[in-house]
PDB file of N, CA and C in Angstrom:
ATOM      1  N   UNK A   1     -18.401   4.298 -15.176  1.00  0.00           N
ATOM      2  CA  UNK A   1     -16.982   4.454 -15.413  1.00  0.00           C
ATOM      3  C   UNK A   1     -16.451   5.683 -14.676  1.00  0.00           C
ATOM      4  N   UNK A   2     -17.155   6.672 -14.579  1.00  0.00           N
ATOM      5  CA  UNK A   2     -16.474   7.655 -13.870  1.00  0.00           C
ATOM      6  C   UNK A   2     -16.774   7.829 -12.426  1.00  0.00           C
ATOM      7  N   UNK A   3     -17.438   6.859 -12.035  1.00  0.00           N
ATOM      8  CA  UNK A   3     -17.730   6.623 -10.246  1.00  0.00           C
ATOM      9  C   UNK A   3     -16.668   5.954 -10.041  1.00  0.00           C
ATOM     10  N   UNK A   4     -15.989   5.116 -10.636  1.00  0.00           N
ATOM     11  CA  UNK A   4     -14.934   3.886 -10.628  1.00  0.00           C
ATOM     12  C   UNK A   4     -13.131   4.980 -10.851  1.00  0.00           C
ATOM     13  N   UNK A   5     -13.739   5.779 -11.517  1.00  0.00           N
ATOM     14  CA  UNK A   5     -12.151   7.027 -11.385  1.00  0.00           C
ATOM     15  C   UNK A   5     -12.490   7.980 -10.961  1.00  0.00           C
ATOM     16  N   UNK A   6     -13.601   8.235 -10.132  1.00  0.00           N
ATOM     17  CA  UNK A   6     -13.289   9.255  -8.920  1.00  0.00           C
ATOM     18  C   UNK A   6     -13.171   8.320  -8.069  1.00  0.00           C
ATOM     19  N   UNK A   7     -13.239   6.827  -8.052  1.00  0.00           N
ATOM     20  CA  UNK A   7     -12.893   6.041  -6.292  1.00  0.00           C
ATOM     21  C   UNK A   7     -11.648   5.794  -6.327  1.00  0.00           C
ATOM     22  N   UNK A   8     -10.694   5.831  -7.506  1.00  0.00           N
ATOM     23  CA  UNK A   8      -9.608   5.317  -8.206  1.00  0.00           C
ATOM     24  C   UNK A   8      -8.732   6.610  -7.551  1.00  0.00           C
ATOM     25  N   UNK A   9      -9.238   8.106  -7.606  1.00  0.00           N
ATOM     26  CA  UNK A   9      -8.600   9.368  -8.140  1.00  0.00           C
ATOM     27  C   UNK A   9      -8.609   9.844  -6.576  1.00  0.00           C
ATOM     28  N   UNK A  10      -9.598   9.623  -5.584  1.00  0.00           N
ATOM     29  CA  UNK A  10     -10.006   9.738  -3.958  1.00  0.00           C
ATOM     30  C   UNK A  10      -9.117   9.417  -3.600  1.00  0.00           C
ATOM     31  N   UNK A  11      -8.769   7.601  -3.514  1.00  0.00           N
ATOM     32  CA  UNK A  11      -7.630   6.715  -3.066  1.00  0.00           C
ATOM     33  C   UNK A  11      -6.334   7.368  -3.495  1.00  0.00           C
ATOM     34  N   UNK A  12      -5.928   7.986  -4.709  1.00  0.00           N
ATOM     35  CA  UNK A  12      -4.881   8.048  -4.986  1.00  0.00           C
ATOM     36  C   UNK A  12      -4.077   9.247  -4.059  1.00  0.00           C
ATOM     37  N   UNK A  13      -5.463  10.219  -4.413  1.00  0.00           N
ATOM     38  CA  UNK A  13      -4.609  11.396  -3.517  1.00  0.00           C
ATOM     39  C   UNK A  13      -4.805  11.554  -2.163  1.00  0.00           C
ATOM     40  N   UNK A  14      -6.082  11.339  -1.855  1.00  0.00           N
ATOM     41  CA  UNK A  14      -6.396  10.994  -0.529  1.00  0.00           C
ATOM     42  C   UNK A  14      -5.884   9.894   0.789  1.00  0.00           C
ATOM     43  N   UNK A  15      -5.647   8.919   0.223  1.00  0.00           N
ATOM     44  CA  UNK A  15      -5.649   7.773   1.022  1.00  0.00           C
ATOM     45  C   UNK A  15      -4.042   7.908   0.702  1.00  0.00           C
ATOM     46  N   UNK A  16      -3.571   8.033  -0.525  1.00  0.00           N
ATOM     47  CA  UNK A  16      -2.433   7.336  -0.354  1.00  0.00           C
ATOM     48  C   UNK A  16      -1.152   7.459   0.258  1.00  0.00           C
ATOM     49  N   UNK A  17      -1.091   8.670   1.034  1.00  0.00           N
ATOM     50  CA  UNK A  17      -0.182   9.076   2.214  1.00  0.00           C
ATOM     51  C   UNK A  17      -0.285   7.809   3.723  1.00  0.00           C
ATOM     52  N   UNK A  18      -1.467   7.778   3.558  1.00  0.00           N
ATOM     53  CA  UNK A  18      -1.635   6.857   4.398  1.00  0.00           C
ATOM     54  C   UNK A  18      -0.899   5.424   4.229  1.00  0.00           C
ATOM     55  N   UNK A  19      -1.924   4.840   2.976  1.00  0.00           N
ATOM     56  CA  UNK A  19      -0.914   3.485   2.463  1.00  0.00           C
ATOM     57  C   UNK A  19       0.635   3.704   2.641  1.00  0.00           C
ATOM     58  N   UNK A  20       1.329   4.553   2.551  1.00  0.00           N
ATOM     59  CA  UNK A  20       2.457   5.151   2.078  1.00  0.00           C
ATOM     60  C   UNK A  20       2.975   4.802   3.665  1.00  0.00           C
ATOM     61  N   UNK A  21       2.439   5.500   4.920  1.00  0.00           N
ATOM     62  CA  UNK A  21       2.815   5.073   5.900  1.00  0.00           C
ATOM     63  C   UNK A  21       2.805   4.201   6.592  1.00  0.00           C
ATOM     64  N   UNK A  22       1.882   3.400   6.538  1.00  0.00           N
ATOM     65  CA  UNK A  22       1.609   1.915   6.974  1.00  0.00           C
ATOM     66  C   UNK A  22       2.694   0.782   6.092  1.00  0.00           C
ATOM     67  N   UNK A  23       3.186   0.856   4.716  1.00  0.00           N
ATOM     68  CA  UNK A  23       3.641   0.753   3.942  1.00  0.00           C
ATOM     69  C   UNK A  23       5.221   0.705   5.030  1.00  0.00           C
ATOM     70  N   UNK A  24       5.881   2.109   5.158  1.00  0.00           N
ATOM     71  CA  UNK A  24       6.957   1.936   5.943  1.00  0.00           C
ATOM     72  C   UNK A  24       7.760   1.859   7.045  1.00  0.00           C
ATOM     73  N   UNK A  25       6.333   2.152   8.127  1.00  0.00           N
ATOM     74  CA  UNK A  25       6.081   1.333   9.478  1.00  0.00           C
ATOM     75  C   UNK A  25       6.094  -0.277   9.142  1.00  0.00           C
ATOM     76  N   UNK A  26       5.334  -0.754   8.767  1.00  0.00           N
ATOM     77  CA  UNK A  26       5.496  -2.317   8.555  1.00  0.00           C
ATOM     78  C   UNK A  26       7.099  -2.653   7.775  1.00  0.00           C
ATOM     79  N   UNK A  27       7.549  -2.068   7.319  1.00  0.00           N
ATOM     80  CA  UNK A  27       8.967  -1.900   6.788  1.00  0.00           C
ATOM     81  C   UNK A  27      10.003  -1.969   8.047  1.00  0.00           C
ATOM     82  N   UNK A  28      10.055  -0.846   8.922  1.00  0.00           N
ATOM     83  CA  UNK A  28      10.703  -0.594   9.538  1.00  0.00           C
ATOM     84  C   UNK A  28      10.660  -1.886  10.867  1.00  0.00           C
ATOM     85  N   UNK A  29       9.018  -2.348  11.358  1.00  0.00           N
ATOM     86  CA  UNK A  29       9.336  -3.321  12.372  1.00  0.00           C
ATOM     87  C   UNK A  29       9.878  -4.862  11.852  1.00  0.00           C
ATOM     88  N   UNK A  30       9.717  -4.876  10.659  1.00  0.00           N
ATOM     89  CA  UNK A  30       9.429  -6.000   9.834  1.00  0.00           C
ATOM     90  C   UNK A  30      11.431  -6.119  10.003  1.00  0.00           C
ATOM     91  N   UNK A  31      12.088  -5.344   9.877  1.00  0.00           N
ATOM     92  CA  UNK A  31      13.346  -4.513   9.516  1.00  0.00           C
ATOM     93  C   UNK A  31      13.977  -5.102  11.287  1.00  0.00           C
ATOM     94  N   UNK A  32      13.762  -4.403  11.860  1.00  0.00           N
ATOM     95  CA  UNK A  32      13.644  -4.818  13.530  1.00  0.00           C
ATOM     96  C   UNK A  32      14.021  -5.746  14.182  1.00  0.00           C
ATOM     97  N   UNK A  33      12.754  -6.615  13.557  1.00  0.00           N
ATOM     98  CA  UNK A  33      12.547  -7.655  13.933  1.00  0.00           C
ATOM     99  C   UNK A  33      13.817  -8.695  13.393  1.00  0.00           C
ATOM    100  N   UNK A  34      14.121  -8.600  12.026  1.00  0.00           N
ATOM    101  CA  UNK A  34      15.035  -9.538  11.722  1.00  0.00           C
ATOM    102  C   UNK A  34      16.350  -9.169  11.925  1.00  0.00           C
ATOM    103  N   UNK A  35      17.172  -7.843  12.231  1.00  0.00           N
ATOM    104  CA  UNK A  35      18.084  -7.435  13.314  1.00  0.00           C
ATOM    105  C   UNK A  35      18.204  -8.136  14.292  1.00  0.00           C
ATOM    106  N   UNK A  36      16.990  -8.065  15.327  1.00  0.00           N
ATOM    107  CA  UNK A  36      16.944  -8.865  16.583  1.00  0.00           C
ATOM    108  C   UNK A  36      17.112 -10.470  16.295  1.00  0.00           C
ATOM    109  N   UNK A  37      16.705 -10.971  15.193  1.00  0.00           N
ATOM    110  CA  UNK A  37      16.634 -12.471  15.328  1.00  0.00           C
ATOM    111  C   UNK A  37      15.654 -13.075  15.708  1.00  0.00           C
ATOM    112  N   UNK A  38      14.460 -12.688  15.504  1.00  0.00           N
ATOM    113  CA  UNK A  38      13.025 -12.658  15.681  1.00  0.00           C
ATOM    114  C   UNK A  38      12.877 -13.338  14.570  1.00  0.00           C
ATOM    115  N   UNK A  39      11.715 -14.558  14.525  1.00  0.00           N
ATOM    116  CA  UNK A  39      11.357 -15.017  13.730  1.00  0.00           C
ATOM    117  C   UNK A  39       9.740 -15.118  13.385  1.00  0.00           C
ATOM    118  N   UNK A  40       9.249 -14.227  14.345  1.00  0.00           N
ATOM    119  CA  UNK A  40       7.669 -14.149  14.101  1.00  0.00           C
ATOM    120  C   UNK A  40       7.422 -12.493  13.267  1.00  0.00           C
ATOM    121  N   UNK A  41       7.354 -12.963  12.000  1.00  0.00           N
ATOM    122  CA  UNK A  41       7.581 -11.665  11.057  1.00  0.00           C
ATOM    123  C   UNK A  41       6.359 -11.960  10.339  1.00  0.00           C
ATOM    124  N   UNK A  42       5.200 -12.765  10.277  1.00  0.00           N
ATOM    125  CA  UNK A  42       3.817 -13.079   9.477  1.00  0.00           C
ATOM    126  C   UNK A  42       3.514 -11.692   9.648  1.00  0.00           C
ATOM    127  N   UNK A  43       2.754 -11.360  11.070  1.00  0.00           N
ATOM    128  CA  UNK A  43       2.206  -9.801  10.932  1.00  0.00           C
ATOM    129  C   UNK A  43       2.803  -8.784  10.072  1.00  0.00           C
ATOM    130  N   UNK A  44       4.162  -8.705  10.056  1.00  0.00           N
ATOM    131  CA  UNK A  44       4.601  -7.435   9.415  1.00  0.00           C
ATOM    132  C   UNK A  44       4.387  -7.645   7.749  1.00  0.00           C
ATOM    133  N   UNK A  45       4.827  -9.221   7.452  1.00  0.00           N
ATOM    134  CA  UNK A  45       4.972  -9.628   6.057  1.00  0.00           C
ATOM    135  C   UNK A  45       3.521  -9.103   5.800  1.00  0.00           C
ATOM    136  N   UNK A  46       2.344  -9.127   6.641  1.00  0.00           N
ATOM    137  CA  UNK A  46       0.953  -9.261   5.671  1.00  0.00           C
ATOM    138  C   UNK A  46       0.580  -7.608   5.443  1.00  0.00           C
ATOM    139  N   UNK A  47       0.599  -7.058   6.638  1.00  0.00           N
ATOM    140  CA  UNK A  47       0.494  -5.629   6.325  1.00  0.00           C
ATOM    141  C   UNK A  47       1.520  -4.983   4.981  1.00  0.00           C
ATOM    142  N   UNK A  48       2.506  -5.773   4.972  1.00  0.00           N
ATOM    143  CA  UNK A  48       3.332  -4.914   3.330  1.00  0.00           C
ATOM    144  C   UNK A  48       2.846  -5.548   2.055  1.00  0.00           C
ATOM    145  N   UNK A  49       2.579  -6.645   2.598  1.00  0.00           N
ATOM    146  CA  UNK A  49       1.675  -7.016   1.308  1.00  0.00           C
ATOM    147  C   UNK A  49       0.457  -6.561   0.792  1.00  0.00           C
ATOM    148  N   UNK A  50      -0.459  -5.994   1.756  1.00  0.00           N
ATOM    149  CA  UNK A  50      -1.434  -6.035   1.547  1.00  0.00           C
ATOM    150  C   UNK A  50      -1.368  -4.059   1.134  1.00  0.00           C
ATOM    151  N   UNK A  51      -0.590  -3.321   2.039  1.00  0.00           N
ATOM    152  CA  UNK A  51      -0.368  -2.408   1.604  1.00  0.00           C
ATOM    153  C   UNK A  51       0.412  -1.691   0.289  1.00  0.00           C
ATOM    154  N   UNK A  52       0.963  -2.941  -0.610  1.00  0.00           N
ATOM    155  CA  UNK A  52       1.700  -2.772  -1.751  1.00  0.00           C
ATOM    156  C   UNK A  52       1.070  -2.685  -2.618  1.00  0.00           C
ATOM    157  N   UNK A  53       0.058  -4.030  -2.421  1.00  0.00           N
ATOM    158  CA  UNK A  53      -0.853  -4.200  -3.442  1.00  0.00           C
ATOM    159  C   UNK A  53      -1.701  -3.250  -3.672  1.00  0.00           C
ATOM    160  N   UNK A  54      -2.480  -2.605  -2.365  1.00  0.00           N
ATOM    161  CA  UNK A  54      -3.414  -1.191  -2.711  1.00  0.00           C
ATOM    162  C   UNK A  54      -2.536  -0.181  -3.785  1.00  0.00           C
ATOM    163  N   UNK A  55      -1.336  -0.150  -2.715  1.00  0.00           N
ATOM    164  CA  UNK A  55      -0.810   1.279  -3.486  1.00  0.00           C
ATOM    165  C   UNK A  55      -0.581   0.984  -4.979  1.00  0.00           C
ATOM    166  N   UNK A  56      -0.182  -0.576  -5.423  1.00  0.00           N
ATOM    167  CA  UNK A  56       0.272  -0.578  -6.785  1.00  0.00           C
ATOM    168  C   UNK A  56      -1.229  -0.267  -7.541  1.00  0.00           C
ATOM    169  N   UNK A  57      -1.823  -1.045  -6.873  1.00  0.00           N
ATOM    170  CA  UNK A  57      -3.531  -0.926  -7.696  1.00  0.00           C
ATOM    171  C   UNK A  57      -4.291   0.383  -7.934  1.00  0.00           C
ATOM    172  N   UNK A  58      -4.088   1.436  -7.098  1.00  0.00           N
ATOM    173  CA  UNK A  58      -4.243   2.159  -7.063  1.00  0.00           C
ATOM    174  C   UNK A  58      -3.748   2.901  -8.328  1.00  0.00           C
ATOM    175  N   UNK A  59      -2.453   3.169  -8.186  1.00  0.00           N
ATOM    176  CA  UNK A  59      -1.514   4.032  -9.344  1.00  0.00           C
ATOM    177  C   UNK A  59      -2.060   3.006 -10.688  1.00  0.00           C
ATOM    178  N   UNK A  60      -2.028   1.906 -10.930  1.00  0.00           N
ATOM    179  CA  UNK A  60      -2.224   1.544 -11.988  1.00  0.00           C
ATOM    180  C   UNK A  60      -4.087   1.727 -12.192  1.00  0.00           C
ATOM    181  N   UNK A  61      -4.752   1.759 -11.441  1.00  0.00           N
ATOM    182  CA  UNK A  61      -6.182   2.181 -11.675  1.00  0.00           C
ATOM    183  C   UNK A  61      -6.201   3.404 -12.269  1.00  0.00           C
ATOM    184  N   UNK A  62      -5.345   4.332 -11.637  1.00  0.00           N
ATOM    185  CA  UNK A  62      -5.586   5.793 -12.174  1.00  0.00           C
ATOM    186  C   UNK A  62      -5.083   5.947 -13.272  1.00  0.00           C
ATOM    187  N   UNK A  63      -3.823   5.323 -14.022  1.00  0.00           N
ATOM    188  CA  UNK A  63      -3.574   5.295 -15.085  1.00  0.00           C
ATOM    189  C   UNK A  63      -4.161   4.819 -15.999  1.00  0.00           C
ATOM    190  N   UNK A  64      -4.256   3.558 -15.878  1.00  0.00           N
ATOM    191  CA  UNK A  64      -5.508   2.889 -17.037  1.00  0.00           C
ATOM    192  C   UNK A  64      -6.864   3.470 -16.972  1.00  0.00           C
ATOM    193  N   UNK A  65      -7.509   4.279 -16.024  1.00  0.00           N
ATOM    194  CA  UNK A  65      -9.083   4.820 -16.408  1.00  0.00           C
ATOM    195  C   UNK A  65      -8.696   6.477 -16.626  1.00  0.00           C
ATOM    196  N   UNK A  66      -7.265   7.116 -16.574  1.00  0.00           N
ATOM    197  CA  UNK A  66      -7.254   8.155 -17.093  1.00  0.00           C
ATOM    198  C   UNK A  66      -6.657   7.905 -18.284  1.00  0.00           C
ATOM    199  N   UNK A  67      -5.938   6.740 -19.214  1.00  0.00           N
ATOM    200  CA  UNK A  67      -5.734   6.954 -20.675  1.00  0.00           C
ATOM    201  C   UNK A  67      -7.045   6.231 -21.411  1.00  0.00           C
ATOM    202  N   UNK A  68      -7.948   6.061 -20.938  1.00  0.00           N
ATOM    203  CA  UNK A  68      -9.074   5.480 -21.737  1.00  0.00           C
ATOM    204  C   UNK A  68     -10.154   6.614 -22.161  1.00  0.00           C
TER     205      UNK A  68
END
Protein backbone atom coordinates (compact mmCIF):
# COMPACT_ATOMS: atom_id res chain seq x y z
CA UNK A 1 0.00 0.00 0.00
CA UNK A 2 2.54 2.49 0.47
CA UNK A 3 4.66 1.60 -2.77
CA UNK A 4 1.22 2.27 -4.56
CA UNK A 5 1.17 6.12 -2.72
CA UNK A 6 4.55 6.91 -3.22
CA UNK A 7 3.86 5.95 -7.22
CA UNK A 8 0.51 7.84 -6.74
CA UNK A 9 2.46 10.92 -4.70
CA UNK A 10 5.83 10.79 -7.57
CA UNK A 11 3.18 11.21 -10.45
CA UNK A 12 1.38 13.80 -8.70
CA UNK A 13 4.10 16.17 -8.04
CA UNK A 14 6.54 15.08 -10.31
CA UNK A 15 5.04 14.19 -13.52
CA UNK A 16 2.21 16.28 -13.30
CA UNK A 17 3.47 19.57 -14.81
CA UNK A 18 4.16 17.58 -17.53
CA UNK A 19 0.61 15.92 -18.03
CA UNK A 20 -0.46 19.49 -17.44
CA UNK A 21 1.45 20.48 -20.62
CA UNK A 22 0.80 17.96 -23.02
CA UNK A 23 -2.75 18.37 -21.65
CA UNK A 24 -2.73 22.10 -23.23
CA UNK A 25 -0.62 21.74 -26.24
CA UNK A 26 -3.04 19.06 -27.44
CA UNK A 27 -5.71 21.75 -26.47
CA UNK A 28 -4.32 24.42 -28.28
CA UNK A 29 -3.62 22.34 -31.82
CA UNK A 30 -6.75 20.44 -31.32
CA UNK A 31 -8.19 24.37 -30.99
CA UNK A 32 -6.27 25.22 -34.44
CA UNK A 33 -7.17 22.83 -36.15
CA UNK A 34 -10.95 23.37 -35.93
CA UNK A 35 -10.45 27.32 -36.62
CA UNK A 36 -8.85 26.23 -39.82
CA UNK A 37 -11.58 23.73 -40.79
CA UNK A 38 -9.50 20.78 -40.47
CA UNK A 39 -11.11 17.74 -39.91
CA UNK A 40 -8.33 15.32 -39.00
CA UNK A 41 -8.49 16.03 -35.14
CA UNK A 42 -8.16 11.90 -33.93
CA UNK A 43 -4.44 12.70 -32.93
CA UNK A 44 -5.18 15.66 -30.85
CA UNK A 45 -8.63 14.09 -29.47
CA UNK A 46 -6.39 10.97 -28.16
CA UNK A 47 -3.55 12.74 -26.55
CA UNK A 48 -6.38 14.85 -24.30
CA UNK A 49 -7.89 11.95 -23.54
CA UNK A 50 -5.43 10.03 -22.57
CA UNK A 51 -3.78 12.92 -20.77
CA UNK A 52 -7.04 13.74 -18.70
CA UNK A 53 -7.46 10.55 -17.65
CA UNK A 54 -3.79 10.30 -16.03
CA UNK A 55 -4.16 13.62 -14.53
CA UNK A 56 -7.76 12.83 -13.14
CA UNK A 57 -6.38 9.38 -11.86
CA UNK A 58 -3.74 10.64 -10.49
CA UNK A 59 -5.40 13.45 -8.14
CA UNK A 60 -8.02 10.98 -7.28
CA UNK A 61 -5.26 8.19 -6.40
CA UNK A 62 -3.67 10.59 -4.07
CA UNK A 63 -6.74 11.37 -2.42
CA UNK A 64 -8.24 8.09 -1.83
CA UNK A 65 -4.72 6.40 -0.54
CA UNK A 66 -4.09 9.60 1.53
CA UNK A 67 -7.69 9.47 3.42
CA UNK A 68 -7.34 5.74 4.10
Amino acid sequence: MELLLAFFFFNSIYLMPIYGMIFCLSLVNLLKKLSKGQTDISKEQIFLTISFIIIIWSISGVTALSLS
